[in-house]
N, C-alpha and C. Protein backbone atom coordinates (compact mmCIF):
# COMPACT_ATOMS: atom_id res chain seq x y z
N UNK A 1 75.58 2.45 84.88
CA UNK A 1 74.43 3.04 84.23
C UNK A 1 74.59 2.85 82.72
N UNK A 2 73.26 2.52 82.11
CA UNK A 2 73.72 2.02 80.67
C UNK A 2 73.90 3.67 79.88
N UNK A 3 74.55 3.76 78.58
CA UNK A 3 75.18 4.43 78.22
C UNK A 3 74.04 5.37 77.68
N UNK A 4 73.08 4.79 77.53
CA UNK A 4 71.64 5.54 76.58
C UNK A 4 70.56 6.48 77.87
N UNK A 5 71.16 6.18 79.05
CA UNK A 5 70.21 6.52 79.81
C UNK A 5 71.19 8.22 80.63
N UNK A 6 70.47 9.36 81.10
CA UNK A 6 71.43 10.47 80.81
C UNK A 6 71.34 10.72 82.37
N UNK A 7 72.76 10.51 83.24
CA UNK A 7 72.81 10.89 84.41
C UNK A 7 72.70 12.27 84.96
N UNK A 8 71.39 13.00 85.42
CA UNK A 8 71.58 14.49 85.46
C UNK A 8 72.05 15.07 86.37
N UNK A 9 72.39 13.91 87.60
CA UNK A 9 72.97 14.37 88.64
C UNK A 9 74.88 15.02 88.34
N UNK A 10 74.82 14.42 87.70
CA UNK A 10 76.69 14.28 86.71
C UNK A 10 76.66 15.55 86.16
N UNK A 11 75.53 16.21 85.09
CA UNK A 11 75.79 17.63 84.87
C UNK A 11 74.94 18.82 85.90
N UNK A 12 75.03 18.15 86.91
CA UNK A 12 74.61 19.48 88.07
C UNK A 12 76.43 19.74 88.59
N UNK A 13 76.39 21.40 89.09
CA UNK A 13 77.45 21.41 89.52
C UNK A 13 76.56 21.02 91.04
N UNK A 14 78.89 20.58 91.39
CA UNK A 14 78.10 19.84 92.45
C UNK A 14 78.47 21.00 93.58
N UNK A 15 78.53 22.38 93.05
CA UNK A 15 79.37 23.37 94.31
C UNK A 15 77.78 23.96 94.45
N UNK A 16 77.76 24.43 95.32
CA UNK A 16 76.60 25.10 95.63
C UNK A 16 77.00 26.78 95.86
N UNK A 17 76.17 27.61 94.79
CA UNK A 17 76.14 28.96 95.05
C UNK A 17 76.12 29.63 96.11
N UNK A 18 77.13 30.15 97.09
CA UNK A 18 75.98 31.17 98.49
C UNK A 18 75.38 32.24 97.31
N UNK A 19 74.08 31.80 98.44
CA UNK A 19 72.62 32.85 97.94
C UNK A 19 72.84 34.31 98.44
N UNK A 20 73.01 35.18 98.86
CA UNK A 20 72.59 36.31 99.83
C UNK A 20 70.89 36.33 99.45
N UNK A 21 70.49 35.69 100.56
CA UNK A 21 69.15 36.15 100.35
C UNK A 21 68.84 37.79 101.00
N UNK A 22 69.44 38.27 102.04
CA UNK A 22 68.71 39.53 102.12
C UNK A 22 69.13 40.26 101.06
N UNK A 23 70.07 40.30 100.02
CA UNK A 23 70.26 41.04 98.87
C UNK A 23 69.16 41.43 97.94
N UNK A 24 68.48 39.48 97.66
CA UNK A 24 67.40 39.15 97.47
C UNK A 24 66.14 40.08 97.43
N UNK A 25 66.30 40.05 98.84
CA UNK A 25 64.67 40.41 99.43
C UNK A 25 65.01 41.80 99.22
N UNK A 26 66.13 42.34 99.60
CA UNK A 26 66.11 44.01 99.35
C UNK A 26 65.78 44.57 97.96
N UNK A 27 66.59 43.80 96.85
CA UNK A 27 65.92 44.25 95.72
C UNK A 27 65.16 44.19 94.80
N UNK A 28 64.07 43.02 95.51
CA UNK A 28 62.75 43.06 95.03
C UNK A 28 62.17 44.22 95.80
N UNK A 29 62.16 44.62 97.18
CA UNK A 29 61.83 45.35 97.82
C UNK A 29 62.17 46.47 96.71
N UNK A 30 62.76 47.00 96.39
CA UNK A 30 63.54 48.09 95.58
C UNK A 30 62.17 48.07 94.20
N UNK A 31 62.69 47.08 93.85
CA UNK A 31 61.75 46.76 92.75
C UNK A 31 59.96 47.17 92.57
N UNK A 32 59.64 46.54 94.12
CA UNK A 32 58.17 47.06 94.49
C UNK A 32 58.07 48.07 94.37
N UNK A 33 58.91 48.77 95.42
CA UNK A 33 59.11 50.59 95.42
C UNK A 33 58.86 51.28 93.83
N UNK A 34 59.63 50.44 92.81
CA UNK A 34 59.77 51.41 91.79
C UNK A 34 58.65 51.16 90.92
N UNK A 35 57.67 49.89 91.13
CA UNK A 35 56.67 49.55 90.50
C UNK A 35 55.83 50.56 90.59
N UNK A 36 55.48 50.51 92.57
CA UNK A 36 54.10 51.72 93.07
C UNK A 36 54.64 52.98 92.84
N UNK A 37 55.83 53.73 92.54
CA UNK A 37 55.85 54.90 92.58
C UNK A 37 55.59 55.51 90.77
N UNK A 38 55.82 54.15 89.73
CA UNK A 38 55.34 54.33 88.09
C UNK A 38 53.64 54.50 88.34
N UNK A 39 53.10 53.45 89.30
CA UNK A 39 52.10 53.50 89.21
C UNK A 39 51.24 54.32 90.16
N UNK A 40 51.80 55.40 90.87
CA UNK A 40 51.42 56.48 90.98
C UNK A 40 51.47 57.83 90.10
N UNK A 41 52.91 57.56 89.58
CA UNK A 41 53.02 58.24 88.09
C UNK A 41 52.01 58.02 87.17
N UNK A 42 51.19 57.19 87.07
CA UNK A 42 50.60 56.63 85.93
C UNK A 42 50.70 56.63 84.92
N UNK A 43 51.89 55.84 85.18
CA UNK A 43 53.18 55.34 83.68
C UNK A 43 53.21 53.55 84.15
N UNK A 44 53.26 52.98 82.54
CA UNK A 44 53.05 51.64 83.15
C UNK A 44 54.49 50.59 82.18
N UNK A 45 54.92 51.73 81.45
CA UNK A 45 56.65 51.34 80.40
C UNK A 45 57.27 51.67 80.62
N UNK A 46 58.65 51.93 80.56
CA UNK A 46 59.62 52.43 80.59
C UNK A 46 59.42 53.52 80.11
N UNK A 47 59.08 53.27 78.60
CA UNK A 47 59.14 54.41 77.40
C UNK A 47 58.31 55.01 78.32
N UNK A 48 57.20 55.10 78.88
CA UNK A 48 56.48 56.10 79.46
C UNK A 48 57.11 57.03 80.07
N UNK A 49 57.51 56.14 81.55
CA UNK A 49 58.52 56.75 82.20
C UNK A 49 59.65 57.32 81.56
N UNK A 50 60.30 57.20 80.93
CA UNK A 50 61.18 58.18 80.23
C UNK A 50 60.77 59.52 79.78
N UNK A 51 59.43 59.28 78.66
CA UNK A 51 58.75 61.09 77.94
C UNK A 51 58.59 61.74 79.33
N UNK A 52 58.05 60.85 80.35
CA UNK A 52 57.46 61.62 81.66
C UNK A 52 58.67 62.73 82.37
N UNK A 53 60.04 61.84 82.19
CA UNK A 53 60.91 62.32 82.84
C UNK A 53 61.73 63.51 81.86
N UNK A 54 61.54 63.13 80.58
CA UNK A 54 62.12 64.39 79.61
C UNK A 54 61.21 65.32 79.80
N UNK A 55 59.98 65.07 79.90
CA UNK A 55 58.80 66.47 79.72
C UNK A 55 59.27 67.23 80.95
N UNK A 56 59.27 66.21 81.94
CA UNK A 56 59.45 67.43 83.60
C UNK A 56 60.75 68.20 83.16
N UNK A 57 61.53 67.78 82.50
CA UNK A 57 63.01 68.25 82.46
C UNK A 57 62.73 69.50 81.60
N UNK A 58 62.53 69.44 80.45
CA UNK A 58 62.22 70.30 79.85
C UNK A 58 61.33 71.18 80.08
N UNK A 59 60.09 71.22 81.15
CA UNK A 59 59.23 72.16 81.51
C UNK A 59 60.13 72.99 83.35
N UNK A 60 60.92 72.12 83.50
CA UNK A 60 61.50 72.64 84.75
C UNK A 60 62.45 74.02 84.07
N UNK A 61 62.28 74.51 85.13
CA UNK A 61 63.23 76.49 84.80
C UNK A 61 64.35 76.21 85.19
N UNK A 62 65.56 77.19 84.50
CA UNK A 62 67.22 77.06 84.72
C UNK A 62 67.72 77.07 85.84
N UNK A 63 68.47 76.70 86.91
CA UNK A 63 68.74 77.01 88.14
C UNK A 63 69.92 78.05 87.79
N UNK A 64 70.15 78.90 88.06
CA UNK A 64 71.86 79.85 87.83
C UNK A 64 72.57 79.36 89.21
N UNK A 65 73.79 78.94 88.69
CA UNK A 65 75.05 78.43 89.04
C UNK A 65 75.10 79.52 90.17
């Protein structure tokens, strides 16, 4: 191969990753979950979700030990 031309097969590794795909699929699954339950919150940031979760905290009463 002439020297100017760039073999890309040469910088692939040539090992192949195992995937776990059900890992995969579980934590997009996870992911969905946490999408629809913001967007039942109707919180659509983080930052949202966060004031949302300090306000409940702070409006929730003391439990005694």
């Amino acid at each position: 191969m002439p020297e100017n031309i760039i073999d890309l097969d040469s910088r692939r590794s040539k090992k192949k990753v195992p995937v776990d795909v059900v890992a995969h699929f579980e934590r997009l699954e996870l992911a969905e979950e946490t999408l629809e339950a913001m967007d039942e919150l109707g919180v659509t940031t983080r930052a949202e979700l966060v004031a949302l979760l300090e306000s409940l905290e702070a409006s929730a009463p003391e439990i005694p030990e």
